[in-house]
Protein backbone atom coordinates (compact mmCIF):
# COMPACT_ATOMS: atom_id res chain seq x y z
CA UNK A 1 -21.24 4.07 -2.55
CA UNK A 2 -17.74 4.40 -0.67
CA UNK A 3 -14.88 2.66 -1.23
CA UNK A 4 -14.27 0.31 1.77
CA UNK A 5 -12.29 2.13 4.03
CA UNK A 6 -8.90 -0.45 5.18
CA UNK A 7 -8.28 -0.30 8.60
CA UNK A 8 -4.91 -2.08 10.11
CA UNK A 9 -5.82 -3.85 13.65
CA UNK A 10 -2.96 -4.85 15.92
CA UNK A 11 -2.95 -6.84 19.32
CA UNK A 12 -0.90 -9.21 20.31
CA UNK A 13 -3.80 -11.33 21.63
CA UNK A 14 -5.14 -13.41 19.13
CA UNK A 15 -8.44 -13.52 20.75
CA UNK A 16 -8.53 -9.97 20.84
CA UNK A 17 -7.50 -9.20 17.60
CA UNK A 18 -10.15 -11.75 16.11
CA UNK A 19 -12.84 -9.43 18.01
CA UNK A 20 -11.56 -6.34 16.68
CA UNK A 21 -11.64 -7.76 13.06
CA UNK A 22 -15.05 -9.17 12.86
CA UNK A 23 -16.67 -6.02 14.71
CA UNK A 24 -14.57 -3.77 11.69
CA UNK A 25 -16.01 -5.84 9.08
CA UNK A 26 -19.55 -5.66 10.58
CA UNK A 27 -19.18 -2.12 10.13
CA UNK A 28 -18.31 -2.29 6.37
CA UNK A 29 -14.37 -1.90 7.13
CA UNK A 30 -11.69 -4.10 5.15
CA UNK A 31 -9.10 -5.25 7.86
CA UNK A 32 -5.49 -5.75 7.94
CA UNK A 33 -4.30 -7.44 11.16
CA UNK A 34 -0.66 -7.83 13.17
CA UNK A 35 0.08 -9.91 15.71
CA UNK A 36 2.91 -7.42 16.89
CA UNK A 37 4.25 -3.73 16.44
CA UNK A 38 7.27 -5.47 14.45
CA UNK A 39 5.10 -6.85 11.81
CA UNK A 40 2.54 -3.75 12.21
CA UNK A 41 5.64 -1.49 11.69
CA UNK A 42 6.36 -3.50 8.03
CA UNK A 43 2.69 -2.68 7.31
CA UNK A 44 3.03 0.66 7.28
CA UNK A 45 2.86 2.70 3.92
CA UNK A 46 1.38 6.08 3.32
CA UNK A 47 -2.21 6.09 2.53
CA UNK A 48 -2.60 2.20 2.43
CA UNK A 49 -4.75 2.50 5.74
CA UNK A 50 -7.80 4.45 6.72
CA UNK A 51 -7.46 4.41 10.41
CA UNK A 52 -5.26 1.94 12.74
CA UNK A 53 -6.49 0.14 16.26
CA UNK A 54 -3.66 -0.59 18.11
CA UNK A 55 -3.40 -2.58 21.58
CA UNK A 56 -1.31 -0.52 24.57
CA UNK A 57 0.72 -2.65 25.44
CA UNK A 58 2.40 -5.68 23.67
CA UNK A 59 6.04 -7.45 24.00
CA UNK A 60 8.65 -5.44 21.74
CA UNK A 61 7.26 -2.29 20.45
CA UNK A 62 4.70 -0.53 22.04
CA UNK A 63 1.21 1.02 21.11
CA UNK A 64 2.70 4.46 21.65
CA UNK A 65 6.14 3.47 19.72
CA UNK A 66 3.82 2.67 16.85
CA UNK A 67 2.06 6.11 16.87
CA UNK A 68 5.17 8.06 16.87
CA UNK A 69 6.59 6.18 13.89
CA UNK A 70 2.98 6.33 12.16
CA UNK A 71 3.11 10.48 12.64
CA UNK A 72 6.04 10.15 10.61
CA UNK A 73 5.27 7.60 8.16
CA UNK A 74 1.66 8.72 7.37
CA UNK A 75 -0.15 12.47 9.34
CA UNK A 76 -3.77 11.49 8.05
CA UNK A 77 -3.21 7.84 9.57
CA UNK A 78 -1.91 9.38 12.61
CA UNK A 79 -5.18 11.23 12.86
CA UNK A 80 -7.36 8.15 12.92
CA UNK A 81 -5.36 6.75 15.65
CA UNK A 82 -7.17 4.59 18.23
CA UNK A 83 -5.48 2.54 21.56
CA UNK A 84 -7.09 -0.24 22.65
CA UNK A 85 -5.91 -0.69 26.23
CA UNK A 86 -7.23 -2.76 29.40
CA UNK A 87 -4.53 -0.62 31.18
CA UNK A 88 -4.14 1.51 34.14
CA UNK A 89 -1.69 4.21 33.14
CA UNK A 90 1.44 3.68 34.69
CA UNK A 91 4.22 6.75 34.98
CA UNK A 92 5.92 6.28 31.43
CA UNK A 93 2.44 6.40 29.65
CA UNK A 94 0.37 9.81 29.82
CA UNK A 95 -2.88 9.57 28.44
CA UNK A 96 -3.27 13.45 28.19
CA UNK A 97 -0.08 13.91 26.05
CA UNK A 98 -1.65 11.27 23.42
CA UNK A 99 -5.13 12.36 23.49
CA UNK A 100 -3.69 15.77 22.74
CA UNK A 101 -2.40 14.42 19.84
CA UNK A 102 -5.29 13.27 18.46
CA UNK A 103 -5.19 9.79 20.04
CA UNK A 104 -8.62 8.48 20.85
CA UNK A 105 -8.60 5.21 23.35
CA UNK A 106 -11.23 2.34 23.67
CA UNK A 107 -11.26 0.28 26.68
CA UNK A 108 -10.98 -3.16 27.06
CA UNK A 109 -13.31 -5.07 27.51
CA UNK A 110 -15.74 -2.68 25.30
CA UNK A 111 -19.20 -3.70 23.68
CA UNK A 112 -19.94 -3.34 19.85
CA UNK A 113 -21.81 -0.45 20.21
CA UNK A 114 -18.86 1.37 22.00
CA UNK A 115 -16.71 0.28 18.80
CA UNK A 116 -18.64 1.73 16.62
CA UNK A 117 -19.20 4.88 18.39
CA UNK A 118 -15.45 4.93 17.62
CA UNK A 119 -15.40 4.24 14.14
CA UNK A 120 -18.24 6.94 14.19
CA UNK A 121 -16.33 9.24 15.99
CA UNK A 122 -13.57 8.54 13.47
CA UNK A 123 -15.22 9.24 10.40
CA UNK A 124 -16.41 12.38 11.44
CA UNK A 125 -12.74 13.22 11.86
CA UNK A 126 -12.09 12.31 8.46
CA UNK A 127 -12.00 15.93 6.58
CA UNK A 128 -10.98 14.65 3.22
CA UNK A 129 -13.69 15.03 1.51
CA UNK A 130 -15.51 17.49 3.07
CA UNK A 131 -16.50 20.76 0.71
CA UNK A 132 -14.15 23.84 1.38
CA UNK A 133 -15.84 27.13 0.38
């Protein structure tokens, strides 16, 4: 058996962020939660997370703000990035440039099952321990 993977969950929505913790923990993930990018950003130390969820948009720093400073805090965390946004993407915000950089996004509202397609999706990405030849 695995050691439970830790997964840091931030939205600025309490009722959100509530969600996003109980459907992690249904799927056997430990989770760390921020109620902002500030406290998110304090969070932050290499190889203390598995994978992050991180809402869009939220007063003071941004979803995007947090991924750059991840990429340079922690690459493997960076690569288990997802945004959670109810957004329409507006000019300073271009979903191609992020999903090129390995960002994957879930929609608000989204169903379990479309969570944990994600968390599916993510562990598949997860090449650590796969057996190199």
């Amino acid at each position: 058996m695995r050691t439970q993977r830790r997964v840091l969950i931030i939205d600025d929505e309490p009722h959100v962020l509530e969600i996003l913790l109980s459907f992690s923990e249904t799927l056997g993930y430990v989770g760390d939660t921020a109620s902002s990018g500030d406290e998110a950003i304090k969070m932050i130390a290499p190889g203390r997370h598995w994978a992050m969820l991180c809402d869009l948009k939220m007063p003071g720093i941004n979803g995007v703000e947090i991924f750059e400073k991840i990429s340079q805090v922690d690459k493997d965390l960076s690569m288990r990035f997802v945004m959670v946004t109810g957004t329409i993407f507006e000019n300073e915000i271009n979903p191609h440039t992020l999903s090129e950089k390995g960002v994957i996004f879930l929609r608000k509202p989204f169903l379990f099952k479309e969570m944990k397609n994600t968390f599916e999706i993510l562990e598949k990405l997860d090449t650590r321990y796969m057996i190199q030849d």
